[in-house]
Protein backbone atom coordinates (compact mmCIF):
# COMPACT_ATOMS: atom_id res chain seq x y z
CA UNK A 1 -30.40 -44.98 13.18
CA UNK A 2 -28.20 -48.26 12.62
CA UNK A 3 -24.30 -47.96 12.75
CA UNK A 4 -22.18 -50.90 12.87
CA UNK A 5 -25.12 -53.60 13.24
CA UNK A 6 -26.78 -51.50 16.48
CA UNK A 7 -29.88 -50.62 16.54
CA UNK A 8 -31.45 -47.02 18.54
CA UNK A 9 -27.98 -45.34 18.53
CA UNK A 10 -27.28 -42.32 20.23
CA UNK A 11 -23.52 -40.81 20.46
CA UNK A 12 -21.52 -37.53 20.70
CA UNK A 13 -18.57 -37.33 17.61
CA UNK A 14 -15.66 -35.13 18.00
CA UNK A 15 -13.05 -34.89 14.99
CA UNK A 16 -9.81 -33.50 16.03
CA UNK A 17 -7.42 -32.23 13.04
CA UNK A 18 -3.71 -32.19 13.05
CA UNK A 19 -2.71 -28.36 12.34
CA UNK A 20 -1.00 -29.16 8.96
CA UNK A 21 -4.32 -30.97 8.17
CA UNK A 22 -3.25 -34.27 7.38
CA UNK A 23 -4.29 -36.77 10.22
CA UNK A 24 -7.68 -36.41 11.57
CA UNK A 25 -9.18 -38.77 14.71
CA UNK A 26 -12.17 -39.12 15.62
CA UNK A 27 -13.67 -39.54 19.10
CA UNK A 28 -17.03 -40.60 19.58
CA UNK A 29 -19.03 -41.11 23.30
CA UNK A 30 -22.07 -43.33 23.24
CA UNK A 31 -25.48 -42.87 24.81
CA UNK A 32 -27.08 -45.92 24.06
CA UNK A 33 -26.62 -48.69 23.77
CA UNK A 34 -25.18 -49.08 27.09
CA UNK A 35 -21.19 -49.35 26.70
CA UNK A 36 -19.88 -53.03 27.15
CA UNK A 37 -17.00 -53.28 29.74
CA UNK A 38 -15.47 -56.46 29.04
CA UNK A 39 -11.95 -55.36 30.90
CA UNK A 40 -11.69 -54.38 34.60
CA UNK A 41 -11.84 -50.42 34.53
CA UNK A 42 -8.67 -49.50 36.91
CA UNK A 43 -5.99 -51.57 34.34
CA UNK A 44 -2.76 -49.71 34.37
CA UNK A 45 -1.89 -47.14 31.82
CA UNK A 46 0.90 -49.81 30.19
CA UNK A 47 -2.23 -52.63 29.40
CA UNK A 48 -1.46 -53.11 25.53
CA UNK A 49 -3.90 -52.32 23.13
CA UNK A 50 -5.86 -49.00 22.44
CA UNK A 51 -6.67 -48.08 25.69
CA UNK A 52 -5.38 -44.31 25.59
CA UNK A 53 -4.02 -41.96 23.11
CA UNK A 54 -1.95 -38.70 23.80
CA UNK A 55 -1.85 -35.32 23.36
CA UNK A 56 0.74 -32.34 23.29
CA UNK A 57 -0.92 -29.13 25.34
CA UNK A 58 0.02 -25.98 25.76
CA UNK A 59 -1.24 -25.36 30.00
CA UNK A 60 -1.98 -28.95 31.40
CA UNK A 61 -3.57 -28.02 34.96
CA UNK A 62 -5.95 -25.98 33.10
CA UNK A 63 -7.08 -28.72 30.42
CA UNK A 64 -6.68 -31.13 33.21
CA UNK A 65 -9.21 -28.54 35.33
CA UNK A 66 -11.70 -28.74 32.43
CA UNK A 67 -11.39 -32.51 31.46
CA UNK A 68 -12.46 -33.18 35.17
CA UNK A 69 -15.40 -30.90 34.69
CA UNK A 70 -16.61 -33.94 31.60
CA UNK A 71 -15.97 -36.82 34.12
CA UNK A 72 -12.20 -36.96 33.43
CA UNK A 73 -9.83 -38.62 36.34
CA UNK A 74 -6.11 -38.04 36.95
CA UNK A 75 -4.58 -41.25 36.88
CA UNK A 76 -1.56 -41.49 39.14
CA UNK A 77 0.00 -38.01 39.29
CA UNK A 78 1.28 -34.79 37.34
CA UNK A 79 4.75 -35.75 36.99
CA UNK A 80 7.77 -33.42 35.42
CA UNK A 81 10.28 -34.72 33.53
CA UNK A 82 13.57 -33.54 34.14
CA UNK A 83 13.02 -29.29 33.05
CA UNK A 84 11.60 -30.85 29.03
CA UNK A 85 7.81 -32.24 29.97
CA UNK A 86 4.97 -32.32 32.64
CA UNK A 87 3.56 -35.29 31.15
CA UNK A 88 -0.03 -37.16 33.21
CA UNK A 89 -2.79 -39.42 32.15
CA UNK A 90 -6.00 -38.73 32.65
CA UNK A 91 -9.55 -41.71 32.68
CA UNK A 92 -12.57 -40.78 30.66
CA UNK A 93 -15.99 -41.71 31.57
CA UNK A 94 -15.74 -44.76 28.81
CA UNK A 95 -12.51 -45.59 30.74
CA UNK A 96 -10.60 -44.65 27.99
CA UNK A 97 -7.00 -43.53 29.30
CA UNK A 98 -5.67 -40.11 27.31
CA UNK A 99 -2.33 -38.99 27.76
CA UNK A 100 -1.29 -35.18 27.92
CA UNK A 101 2.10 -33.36 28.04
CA UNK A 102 2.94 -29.92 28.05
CA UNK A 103 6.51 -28.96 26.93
CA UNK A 104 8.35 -26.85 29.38
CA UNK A 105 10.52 -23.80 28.64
């Protein structure tokens, strides 16, 4: 299979749907060809440019619990804002940085 001028491609696609249905993104994970790194992996989760996306959850230790089952890592801490968010950011195995943030009370 060819996609985007590569040869022998292998990848995992995940669509994710916004609940009213109107924005969709799609994630995709390659198997081959080998990812390119052409940035250091540990930049900070400021670096401009699409590095990391984020997402509202409902219980953040327990997606963070089965993110780090896929090869997700905490970056920095689980911090709480004031009594409105625990917001972290969490490292993918492409070194893609998501960001997640559960609203409190």
């Amino acid at each position: 299979m060819t996609i985007q001028r590569m040869d022998n491609v292998r990848q995992d696609i995940a669509m994710l749907r916004t609940p009213d249905g109107h924005g969709k993104v799609e994630l995709a994970k390659f198997h081959r060809p080998k990812s390119i790194s052409p940035e250091p992996q540990d930049v900070p989760a400021n670096t401009l440019g699409i590095r990391r996306i984020m997402f509202a959850v409902d219980d953040i230790e327990d997606v963070l619990a089965r993110l780090r089952t896929h090869g997700a890592e905490l970056v920095g801490e689980l911090e709480q804002y004031e009594n409105l968010y625990r917001p972290c950011y969490v490292r993918g195995p492409e070194g893609i940085i998501v960001g997640l943030a559960e609203q409190l009370g």
